[in-house]
C-alpha atoms as a PDB file:
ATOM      1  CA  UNK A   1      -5.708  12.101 -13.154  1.00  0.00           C
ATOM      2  CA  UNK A   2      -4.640   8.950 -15.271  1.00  0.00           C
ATOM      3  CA  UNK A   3      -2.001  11.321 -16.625  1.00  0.00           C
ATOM      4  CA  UNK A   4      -0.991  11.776 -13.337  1.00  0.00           C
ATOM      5  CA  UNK A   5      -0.254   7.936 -12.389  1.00  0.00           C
ATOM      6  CA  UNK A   6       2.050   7.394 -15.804  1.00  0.00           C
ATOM      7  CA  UNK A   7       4.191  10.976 -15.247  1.00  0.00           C
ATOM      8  CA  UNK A   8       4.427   8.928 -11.134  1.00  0.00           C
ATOM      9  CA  UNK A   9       4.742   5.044 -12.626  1.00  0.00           C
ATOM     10  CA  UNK A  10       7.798   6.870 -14.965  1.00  0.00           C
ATOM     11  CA  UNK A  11       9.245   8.892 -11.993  1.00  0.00           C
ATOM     12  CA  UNK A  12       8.915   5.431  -9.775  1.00  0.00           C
ATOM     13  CA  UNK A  13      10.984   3.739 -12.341  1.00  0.00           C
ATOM     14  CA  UNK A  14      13.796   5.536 -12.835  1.00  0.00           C
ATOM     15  CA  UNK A  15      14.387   7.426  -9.507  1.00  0.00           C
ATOM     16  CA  UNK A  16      13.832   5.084  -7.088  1.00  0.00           C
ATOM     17  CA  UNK A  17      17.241   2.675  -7.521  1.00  0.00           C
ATOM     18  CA  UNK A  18      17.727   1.967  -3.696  1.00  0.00           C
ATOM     19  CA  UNK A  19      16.143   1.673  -0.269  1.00  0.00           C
ATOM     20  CA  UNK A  20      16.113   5.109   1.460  1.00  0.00           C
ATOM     21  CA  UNK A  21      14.839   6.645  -1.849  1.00  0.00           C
ATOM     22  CA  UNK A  22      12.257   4.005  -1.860  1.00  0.00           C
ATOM     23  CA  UNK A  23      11.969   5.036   2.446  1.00  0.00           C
ATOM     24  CA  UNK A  24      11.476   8.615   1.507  1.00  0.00           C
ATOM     25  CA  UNK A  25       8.826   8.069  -1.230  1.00  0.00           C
ATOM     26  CA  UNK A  26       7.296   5.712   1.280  1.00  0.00           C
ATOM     27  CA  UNK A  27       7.082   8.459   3.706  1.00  0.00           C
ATOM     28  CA  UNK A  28       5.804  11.083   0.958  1.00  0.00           C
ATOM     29  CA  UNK A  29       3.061   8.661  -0.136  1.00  0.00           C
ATOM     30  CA  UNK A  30       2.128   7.905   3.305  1.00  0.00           C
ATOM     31  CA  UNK A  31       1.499  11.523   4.652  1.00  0.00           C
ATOM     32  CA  UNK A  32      -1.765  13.129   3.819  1.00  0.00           C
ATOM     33  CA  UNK A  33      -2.462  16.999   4.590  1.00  0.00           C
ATOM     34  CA  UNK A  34      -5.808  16.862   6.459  1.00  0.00           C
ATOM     35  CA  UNK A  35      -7.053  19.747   3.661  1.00  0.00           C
ATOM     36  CA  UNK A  36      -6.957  17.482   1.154  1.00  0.00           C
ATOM     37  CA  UNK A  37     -10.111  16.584  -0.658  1.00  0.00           C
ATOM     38  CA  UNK A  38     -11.045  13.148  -0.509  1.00  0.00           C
ATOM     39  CA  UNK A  39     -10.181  12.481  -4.256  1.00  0.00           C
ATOM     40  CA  UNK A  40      -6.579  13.759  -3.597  1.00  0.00           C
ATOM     41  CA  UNK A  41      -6.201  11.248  -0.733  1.00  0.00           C
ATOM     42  CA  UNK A  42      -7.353   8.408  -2.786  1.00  0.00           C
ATOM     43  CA  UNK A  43      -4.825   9.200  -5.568  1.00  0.00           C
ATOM     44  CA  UNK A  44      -1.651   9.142  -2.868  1.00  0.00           C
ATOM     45  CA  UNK A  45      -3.215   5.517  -1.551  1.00  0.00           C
ATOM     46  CA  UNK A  46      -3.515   4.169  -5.243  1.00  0.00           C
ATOM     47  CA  UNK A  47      -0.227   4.967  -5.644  1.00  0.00           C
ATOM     48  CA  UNK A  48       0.663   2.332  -3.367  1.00  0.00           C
ATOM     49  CA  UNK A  49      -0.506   0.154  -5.653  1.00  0.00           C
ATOM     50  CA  UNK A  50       1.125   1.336  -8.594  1.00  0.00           C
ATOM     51  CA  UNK A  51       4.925   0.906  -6.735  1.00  0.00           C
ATOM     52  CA  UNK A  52       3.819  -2.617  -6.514  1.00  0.00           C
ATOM     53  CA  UNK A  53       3.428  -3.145 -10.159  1.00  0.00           C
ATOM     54  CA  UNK A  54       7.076  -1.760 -10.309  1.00  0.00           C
ATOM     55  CA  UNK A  55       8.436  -2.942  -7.573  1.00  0.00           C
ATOM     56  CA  UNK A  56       7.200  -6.272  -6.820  1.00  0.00           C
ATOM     57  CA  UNK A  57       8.471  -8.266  -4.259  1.00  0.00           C
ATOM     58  CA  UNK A  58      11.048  -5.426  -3.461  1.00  0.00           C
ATOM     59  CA  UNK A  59       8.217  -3.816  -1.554  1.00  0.00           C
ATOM     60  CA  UNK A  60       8.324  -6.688   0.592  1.00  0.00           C
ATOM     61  CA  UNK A  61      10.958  -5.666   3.458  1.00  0.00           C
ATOM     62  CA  UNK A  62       8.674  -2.175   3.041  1.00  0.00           C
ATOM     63  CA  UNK A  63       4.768  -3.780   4.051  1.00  0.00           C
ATOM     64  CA  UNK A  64       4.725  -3.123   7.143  1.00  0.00           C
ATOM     65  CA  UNK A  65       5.070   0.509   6.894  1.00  0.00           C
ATOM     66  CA  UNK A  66       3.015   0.253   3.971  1.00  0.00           C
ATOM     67  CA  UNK A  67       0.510  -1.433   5.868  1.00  0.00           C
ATOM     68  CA  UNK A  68       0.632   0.512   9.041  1.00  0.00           C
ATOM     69  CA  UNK A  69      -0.217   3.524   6.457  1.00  0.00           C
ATOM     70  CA  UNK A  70      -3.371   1.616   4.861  1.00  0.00           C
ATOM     71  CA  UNK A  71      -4.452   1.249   9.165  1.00  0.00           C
ATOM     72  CA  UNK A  72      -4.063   4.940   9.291  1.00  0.00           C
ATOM     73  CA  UNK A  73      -5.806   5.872   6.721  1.00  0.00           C
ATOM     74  CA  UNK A  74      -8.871   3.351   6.977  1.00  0.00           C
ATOM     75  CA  UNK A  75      -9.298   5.150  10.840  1.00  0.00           C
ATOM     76  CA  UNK A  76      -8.943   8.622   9.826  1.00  0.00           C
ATOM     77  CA  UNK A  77     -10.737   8.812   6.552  1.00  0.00           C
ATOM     78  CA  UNK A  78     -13.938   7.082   6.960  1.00  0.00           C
ATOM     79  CA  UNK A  79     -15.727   5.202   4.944  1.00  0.00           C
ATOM     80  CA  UNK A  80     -14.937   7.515   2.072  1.00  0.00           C
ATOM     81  CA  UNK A  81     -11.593   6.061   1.094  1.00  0.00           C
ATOM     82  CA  UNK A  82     -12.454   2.395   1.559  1.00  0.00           C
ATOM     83  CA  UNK A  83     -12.793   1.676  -1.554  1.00  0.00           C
ATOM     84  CA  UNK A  84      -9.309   2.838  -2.978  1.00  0.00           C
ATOM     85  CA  UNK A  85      -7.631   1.449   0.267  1.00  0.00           C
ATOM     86  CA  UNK A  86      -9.498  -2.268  -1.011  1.00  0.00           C
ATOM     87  CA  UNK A  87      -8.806  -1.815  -4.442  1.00  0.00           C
ATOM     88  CA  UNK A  88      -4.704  -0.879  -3.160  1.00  0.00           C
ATOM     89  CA  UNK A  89      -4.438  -3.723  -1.048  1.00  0.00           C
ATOM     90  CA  UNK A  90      -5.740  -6.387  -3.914  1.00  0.00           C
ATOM     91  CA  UNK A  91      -3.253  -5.070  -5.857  1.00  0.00           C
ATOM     92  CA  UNK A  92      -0.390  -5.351  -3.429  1.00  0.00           C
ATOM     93  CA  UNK A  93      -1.434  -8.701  -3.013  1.00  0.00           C
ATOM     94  CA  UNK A  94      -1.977  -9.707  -6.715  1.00  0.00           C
ATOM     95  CA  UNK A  95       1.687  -8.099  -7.917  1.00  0.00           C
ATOM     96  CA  UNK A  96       3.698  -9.175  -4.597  1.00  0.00           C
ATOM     97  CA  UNK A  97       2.240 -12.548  -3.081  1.00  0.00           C
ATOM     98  CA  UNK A  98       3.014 -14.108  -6.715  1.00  0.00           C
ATOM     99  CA  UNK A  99       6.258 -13.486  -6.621  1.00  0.00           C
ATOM    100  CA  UNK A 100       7.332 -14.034  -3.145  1.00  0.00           C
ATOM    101  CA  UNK A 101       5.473 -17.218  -3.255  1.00  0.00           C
ATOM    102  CA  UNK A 102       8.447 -18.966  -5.329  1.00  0.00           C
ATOM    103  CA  UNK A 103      10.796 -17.574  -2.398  1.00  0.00           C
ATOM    104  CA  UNK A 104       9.753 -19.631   0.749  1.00  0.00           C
ATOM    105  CA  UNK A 105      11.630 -17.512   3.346  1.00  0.00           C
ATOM    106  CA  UNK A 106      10.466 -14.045   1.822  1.00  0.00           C
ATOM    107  CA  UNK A 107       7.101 -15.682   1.597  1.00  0.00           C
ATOM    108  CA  UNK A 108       6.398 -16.620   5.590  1.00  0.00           C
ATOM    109  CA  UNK A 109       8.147 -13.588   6.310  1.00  0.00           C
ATOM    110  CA  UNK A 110       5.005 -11.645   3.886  1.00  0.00           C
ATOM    111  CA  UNK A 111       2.563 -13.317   4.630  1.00  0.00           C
ATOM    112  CA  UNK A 112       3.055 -13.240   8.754  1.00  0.00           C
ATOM    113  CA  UNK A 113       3.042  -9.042   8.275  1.00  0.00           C
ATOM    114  CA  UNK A 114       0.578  -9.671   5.411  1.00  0.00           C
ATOM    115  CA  UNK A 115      -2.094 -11.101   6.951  1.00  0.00           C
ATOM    116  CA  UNK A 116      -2.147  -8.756  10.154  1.00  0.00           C
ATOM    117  CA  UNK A 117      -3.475  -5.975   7.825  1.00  0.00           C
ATOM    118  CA  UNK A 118      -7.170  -7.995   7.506  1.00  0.00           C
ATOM    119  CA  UNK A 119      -7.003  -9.501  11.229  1.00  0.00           C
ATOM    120  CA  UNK A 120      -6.160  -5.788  12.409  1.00  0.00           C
ATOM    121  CA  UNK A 121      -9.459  -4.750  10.672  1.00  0.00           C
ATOM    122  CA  UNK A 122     -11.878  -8.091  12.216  1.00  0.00           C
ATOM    123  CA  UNK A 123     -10.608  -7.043  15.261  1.00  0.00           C
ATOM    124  CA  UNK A 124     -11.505  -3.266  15.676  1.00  0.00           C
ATOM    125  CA  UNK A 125     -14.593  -4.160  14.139  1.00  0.00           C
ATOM    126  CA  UNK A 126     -17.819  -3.814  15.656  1.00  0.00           C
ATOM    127  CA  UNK A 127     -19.445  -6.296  13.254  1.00  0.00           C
ATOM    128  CA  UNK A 128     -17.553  -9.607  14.614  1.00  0.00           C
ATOM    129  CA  UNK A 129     -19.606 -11.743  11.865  1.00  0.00           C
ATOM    130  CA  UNK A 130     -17.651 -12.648   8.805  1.00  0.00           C
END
């Protein structure tokens, strides 16, 4: 599947140049088929985190959708696809926060959606301990 990521990291880079193409792969990473296999499902989330070694803090004007996708999948998919939704959202936050962090208005404006994502999870929690 690693071949996979590079032909989609090379297809990333060169064909996504503006905002609705980056909208409509957005929307094409976001939307799952509910007969996918679990592995398939975890490969479309990843990818999320490979557009944000490309795109940086161009994704930022994009988290919330990109966010609101993580939510959907962390309800849906149980506990299955945890993992790759973690290991997706440390690296949004490793190859975006460091960059928007030397932009102060792009930064408050990230990390206000940014940090609904984990509050949004303590809150529909049934473990409230932390």
């Amino acid at each position: 599947m690693a071949k996979g990521i590079e032909e989609m990291r090379k297809i990333m880079q060169v064909e996504i140049t503006d905002n609705e193409r980056m909208i409509c792969f957005l929307n094409s990473v976001s939307e799952h088929n509910e007969h996918w296999k679990p592995q398939q499902k975890k490969e479309y989330i990843k990818l999320l985190g490979t557009a944000s070694e490309i795109f940086e803090d161009a994704l930022v004007p994009f988290m919330p959708k990109v966010i609101q996708s993580l939510q959907k999948r962390i309800k849906e998919g149980g506990s299955v696809l945890h993992p790759a939704i973690a290991e997706t959202f440390g690296e949004l936050t490793k190859n975006i926060l460091a960059k928007v962090q030397s932009q102060e208005e792009q930064s408050e404006l990230f990390l206000n959606t940014f940090l609904k994502f984990p509050m949004y999870l303590l809150e529909k929690s049934p473990n409230k301990t932390v």
